[in-house]
N, C-alpha and C. Protein backbone atom coordinates (compact mmCIF):
# COMPACT_ATOMS: atom_id res chain seq x y z
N UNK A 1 -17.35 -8.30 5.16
CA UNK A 1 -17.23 -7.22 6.11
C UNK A 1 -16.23 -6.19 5.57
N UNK A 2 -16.81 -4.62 5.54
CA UNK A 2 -15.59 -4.19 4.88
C UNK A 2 -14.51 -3.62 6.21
N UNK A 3 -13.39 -3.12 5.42
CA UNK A 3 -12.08 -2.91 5.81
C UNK A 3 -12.37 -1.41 6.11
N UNK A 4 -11.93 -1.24 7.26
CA UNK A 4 -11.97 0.20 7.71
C UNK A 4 -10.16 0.85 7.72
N UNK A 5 -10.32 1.88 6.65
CA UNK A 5 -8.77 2.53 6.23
C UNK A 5 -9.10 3.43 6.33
N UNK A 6 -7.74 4.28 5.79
CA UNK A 6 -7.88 5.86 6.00
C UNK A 6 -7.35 6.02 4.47
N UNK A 7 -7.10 7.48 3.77
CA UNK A 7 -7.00 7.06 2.70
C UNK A 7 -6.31 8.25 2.64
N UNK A 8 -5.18 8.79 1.95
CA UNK A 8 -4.31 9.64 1.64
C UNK A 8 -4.33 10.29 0.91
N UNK A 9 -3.81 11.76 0.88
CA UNK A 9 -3.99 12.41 -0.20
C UNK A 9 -3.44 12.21 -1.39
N UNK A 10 -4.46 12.55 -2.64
CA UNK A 10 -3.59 12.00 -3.94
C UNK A 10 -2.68 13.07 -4.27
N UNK A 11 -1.89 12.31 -4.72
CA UNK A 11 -0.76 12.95 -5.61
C UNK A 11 -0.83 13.11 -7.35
N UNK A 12 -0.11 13.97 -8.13
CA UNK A 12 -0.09 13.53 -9.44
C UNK A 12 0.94 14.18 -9.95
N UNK A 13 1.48 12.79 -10.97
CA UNK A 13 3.04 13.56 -11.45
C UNK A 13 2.81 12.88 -12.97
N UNK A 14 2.82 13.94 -14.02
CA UNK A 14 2.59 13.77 -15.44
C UNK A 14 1.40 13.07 -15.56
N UNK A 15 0.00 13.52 -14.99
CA UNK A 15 -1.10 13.28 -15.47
C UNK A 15 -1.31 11.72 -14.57
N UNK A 16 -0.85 11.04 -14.21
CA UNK A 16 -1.22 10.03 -13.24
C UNK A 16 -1.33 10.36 -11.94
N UNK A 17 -2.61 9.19 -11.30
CA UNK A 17 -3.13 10.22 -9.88
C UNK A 17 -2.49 8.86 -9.22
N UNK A 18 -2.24 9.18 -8.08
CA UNK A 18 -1.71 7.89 -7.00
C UNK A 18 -2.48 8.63 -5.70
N UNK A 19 -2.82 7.68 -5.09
CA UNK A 19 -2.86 7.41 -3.33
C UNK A 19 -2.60 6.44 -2.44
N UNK A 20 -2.68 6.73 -2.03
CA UNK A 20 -2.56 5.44 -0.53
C UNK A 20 -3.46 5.27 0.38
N UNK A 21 -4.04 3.69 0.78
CA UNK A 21 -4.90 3.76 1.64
C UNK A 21 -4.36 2.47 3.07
N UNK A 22 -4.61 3.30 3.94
CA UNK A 22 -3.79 1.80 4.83
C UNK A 22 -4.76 1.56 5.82
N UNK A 23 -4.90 0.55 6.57
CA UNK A 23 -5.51 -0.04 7.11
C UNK A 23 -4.97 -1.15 8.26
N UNK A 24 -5.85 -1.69 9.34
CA UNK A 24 -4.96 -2.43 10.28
C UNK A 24 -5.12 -3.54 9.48
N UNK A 25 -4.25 -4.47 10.07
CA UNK A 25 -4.80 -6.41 9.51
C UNK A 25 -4.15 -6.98 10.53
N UNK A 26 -5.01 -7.95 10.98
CA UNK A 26 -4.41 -9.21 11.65
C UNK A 26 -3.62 -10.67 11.03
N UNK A 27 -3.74 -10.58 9.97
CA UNK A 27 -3.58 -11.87 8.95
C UNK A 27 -3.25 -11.81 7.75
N UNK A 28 -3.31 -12.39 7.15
CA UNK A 28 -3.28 -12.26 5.39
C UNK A 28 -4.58 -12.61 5.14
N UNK A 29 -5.02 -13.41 5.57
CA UNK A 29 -6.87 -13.12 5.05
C UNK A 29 -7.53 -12.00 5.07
N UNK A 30 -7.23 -11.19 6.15
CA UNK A 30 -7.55 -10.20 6.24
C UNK A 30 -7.06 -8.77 5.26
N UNK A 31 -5.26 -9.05 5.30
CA UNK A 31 -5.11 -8.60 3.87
C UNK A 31 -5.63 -8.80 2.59
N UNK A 32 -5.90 -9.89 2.22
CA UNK A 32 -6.35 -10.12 0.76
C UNK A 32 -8.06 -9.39 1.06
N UNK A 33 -8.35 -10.06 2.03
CA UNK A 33 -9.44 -8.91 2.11
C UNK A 33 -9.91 -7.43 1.48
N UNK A 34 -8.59 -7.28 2.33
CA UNK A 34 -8.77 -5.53 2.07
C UNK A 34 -8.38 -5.14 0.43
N UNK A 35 -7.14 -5.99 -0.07
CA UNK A 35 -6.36 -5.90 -1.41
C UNK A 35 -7.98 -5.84 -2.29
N UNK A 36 -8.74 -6.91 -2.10
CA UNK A 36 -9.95 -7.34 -2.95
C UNK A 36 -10.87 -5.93 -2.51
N UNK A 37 -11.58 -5.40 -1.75
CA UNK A 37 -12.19 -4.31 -1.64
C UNK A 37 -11.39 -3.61 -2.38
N UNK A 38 -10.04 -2.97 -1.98
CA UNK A 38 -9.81 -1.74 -3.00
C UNK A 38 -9.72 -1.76 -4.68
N UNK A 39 -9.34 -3.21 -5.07
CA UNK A 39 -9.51 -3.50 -6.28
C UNK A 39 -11.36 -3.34 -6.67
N UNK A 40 -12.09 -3.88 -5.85
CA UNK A 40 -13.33 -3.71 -7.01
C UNK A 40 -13.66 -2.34 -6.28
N UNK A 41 -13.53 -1.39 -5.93
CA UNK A 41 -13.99 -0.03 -5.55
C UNK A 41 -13.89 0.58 -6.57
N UNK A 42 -11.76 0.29 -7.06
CA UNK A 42 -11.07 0.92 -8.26
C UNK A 42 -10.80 0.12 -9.43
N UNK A 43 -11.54 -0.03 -9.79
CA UNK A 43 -11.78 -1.27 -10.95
C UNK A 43 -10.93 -0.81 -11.82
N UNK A 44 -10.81 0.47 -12.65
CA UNK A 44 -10.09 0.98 -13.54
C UNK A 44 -8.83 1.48 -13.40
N UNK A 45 -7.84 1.63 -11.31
CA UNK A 45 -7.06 1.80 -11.73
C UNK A 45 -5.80 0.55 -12.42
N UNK A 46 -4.52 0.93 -12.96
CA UNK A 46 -3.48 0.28 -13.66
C UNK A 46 -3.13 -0.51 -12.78
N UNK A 47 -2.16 -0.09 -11.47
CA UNK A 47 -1.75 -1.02 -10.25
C UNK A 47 -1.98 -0.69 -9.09
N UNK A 48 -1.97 -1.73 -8.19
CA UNK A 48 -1.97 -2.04 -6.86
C UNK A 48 -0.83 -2.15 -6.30
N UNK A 49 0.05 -1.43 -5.72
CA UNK A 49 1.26 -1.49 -5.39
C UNK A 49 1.17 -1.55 -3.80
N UNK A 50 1.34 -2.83 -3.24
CA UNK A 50 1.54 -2.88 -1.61
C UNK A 50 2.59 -3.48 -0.53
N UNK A 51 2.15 -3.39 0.30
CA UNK A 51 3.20 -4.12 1.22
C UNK A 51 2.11 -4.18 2.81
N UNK A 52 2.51 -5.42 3.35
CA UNK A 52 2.11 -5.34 4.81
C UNK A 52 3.15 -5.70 6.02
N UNK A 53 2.73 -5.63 7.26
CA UNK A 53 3.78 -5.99 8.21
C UNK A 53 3.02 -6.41 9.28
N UNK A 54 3.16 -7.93 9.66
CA UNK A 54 1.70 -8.53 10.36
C UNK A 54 2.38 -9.64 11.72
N UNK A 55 2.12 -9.12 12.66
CA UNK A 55 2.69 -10.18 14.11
C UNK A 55 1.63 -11.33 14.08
N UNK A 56 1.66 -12.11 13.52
CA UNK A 56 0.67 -12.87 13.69
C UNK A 56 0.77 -14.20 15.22
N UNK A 57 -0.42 -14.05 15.84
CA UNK A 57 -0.13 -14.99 16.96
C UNK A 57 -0.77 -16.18 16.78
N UNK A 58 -0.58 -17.47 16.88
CA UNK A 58 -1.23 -18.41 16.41
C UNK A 58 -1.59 -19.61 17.75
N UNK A 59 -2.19 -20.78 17.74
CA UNK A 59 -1.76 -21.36 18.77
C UNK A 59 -0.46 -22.36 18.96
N UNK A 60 0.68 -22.13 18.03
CA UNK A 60 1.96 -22.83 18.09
C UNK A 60 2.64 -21.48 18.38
N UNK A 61 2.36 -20.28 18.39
CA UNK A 61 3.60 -19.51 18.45
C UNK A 61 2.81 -18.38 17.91
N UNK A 62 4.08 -17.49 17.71
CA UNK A 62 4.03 -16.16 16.94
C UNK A 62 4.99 -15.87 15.65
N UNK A 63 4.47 -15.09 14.89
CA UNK A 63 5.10 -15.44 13.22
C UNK A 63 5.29 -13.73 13.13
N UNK A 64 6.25 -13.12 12.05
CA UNK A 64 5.76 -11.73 11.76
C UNK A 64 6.27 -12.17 9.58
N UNK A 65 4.81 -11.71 9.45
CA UNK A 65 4.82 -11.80 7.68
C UNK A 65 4.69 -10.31 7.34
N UNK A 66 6.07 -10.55 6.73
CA UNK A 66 5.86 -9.00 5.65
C UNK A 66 6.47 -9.58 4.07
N UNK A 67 5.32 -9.09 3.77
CA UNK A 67 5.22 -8.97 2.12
C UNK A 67 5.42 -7.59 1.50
N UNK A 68 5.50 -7.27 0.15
CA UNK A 68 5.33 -6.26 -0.40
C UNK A 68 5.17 -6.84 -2.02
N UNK A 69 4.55 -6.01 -2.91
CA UNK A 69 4.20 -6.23 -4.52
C UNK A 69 4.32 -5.27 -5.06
N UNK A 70 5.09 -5.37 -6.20
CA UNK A 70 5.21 -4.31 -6.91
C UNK A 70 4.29 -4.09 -8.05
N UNK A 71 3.18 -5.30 -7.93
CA UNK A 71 2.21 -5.24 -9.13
C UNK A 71 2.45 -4.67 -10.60
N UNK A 72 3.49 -5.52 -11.24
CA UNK A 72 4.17 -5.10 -12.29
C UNK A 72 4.65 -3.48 -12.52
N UNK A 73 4.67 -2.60 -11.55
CA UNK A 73 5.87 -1.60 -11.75
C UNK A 73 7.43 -1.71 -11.02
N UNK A 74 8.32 -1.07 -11.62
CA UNK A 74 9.96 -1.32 -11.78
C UNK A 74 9.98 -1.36 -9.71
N UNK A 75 11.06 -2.42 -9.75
CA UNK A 75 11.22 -2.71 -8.57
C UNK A 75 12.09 -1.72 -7.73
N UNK A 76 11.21 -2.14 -6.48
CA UNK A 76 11.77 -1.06 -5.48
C UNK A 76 10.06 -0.89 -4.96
N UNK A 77 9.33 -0.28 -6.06
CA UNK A 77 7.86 0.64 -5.65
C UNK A 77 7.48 0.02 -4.20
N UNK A 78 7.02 -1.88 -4.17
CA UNK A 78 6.49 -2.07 -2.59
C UNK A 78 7.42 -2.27 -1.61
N UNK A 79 8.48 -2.29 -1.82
CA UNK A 79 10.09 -2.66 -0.99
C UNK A 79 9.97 -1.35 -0.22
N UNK A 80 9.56 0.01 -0.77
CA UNK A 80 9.80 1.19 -0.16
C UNK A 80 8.38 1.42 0.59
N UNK A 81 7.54 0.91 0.25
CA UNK A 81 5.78 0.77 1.38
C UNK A 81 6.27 0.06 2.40
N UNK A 82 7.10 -0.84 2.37
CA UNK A 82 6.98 -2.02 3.04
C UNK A 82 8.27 -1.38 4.11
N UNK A 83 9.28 -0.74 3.89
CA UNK A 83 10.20 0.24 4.64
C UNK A 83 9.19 1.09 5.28
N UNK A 84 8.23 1.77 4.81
CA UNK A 84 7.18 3.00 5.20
C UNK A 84 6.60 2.63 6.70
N UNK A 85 6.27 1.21 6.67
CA UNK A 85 5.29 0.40 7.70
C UNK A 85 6.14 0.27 8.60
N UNK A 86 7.60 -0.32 8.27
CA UNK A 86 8.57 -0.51 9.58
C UNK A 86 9.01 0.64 9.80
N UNK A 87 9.42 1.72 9.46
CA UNK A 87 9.97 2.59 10.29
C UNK A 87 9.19 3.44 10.87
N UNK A 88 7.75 3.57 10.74
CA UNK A 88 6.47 4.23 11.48
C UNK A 88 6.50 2.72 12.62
N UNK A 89 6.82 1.52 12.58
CA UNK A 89 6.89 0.71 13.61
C UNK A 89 4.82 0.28 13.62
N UNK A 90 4.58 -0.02 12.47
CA UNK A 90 3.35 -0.35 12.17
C UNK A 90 3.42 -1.81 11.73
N UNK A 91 3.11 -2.24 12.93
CA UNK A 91 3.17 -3.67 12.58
C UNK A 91 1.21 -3.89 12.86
N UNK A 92 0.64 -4.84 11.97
CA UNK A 92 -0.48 -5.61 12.10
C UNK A 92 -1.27 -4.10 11.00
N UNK A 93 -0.83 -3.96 10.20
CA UNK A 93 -1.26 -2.74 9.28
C UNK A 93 -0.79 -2.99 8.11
N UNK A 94 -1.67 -2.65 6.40
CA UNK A 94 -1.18 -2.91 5.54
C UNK A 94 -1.52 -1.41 4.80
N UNK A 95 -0.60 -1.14 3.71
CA UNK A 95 -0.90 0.21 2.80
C UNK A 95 -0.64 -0.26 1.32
N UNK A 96 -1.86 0.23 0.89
CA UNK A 96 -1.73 0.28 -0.77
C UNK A 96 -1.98 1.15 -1.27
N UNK A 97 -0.58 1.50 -2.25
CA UNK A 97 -0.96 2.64 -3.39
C UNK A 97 -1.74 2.29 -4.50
N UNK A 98 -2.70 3.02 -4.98
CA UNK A 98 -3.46 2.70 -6.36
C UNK A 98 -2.80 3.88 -7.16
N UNK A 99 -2.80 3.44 -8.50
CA UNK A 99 -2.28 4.31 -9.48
C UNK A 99 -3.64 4.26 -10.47
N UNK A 100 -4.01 5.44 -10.82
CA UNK A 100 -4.36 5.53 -12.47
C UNK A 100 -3.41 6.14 -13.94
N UNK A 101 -3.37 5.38 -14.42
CA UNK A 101 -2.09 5.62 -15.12
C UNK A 101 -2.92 7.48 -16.02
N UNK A 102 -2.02 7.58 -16.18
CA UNK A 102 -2.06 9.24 -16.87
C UNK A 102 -2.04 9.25 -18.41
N UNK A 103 -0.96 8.41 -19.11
CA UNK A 103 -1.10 8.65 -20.26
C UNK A 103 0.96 8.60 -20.55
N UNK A 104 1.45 9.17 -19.51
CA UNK A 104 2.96 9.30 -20.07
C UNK A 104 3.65 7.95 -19.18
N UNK A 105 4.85 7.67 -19.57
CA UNK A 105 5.64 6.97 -18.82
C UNK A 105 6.29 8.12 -18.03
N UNK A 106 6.73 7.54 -16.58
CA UNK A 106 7.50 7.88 -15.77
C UNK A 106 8.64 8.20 -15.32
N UNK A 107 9.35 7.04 -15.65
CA UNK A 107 10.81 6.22 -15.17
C UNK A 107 10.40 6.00 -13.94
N UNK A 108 11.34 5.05 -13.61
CA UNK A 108 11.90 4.65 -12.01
C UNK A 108 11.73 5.54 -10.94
N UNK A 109 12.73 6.53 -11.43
CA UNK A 109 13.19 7.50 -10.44
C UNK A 109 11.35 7.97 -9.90
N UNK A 110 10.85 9.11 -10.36
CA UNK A 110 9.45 9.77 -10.65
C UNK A 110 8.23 8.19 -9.62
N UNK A 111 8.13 6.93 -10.29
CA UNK A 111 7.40 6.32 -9.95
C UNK A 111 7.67 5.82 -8.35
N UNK A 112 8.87 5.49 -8.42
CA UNK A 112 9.31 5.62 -7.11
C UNK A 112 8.85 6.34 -5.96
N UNK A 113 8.94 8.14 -6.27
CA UNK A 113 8.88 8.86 -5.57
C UNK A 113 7.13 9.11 -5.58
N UNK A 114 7.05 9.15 -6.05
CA UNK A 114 4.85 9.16 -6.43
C UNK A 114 4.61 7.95 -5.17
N UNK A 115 5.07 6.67 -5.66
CA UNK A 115 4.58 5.30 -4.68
C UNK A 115 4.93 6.01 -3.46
N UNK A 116 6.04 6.16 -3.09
CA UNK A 116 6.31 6.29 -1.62
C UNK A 116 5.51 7.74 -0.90
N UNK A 117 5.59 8.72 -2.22
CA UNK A 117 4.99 9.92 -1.17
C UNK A 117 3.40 9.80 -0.75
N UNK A 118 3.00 9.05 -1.81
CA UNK A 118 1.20 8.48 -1.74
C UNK A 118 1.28 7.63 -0.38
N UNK A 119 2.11 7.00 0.10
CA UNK A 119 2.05 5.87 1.32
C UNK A 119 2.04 6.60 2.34
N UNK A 120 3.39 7.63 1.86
CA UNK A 120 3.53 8.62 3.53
C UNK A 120 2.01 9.36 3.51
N UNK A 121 1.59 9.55 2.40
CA UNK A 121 0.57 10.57 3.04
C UNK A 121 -0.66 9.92 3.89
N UNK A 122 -0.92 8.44 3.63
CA UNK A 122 -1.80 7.37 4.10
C UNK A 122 -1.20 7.48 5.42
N UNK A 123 -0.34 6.83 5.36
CA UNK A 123 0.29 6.92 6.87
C UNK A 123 0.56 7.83 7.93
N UNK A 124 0.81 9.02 7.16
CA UNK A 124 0.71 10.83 8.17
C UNK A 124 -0.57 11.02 8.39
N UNK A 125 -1.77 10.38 7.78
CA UNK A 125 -3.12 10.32 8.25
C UNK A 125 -3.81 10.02 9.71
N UNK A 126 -2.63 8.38 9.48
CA UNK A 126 -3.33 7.48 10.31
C UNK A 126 -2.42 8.22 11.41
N UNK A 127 -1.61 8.19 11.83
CA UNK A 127 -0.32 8.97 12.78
C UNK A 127 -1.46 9.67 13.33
N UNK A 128 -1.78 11.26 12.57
CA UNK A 128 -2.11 12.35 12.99
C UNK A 128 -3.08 12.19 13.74
C-alpha cells in the first residue's frame, strides 16, 4: 500500500539537489514502509537522511519512538529532522531528505543547512 506524503521543494547547493518528503506513520512498520518506497522511487539518489516521532499505542500501554539517521552523512544531518518534527509538535509523522549528490563536497556546515532547509520545506507544506 503506498504512503501518502507531501514532498518539498528542492533545494541545491554546489550542484546537489535535496528534498524532503514527510508523511504520517503510526509505527515503524509503517516507517520502514515509507523509507522502502522512497528508496526504490529514488534508486539513484546518494542518501536517505531521516528521522521520525511516533506515539505509539499498544495493548500494554503507550510508547513514543523517535529515531533519526544520518545515512552516512557528518552528524547532526537527522538529529536536526528529528528537532524539525518536535518543534512543529508532529508526532505520528516521519520526514526524509533525499540527496543526489552533485559532484563537489560540501562540509558540515553547507550539508547541514541543505538537510534541514529541505525538511522545513516538507514540513511548511504539510502545515500550509
Amino acid at each position: 500500500m503506498a504512503t501518502k506524503y507531501v514532498c518539498g521543494e528542492t533545494c541545491t547547493e554546489k550542484g546537489s539537489k535535496f528534498f524532503g518528503v514527510l508523511a504520517q506513520v503510526d509505527n515503524v512498520m509503517q516507517f520502514n514502509d515509507f523509507m522502502a518506497e522512497i528508496k526504490k522511487e529514488h534508486r539513484k539518489a546518494s542518501h536517505y537522511c531521516s528521522a521520525y516521532n511516533i506515539h505509539e499505542k499498544t495493548l500494554i500501554g503507550e510508547n513514543m519512538k523517535q529515531k533519526y539517521s544520518n545515512d552516512g552523512e557528518p552528524s547532526g544531518c537527522g538529529n536536526a529532522l528529528l528537532t524539525l518534527l518536535k518543534s512543529n509538535k508532529l508526532e505520528n509523522h516521519a520526514v526524509i531528505v533525499v540527496r543526489y549528490f552533485g559532484g563537489a563536497l560540501l562540509g558540515s556546515g553547507n550539508l547541514f543547512r541543505a538537510y534541514a532547509t529541505a525538511g522545513k520545506a516538507a514540513i511548511a507544506k504539510n502545515i500550509s
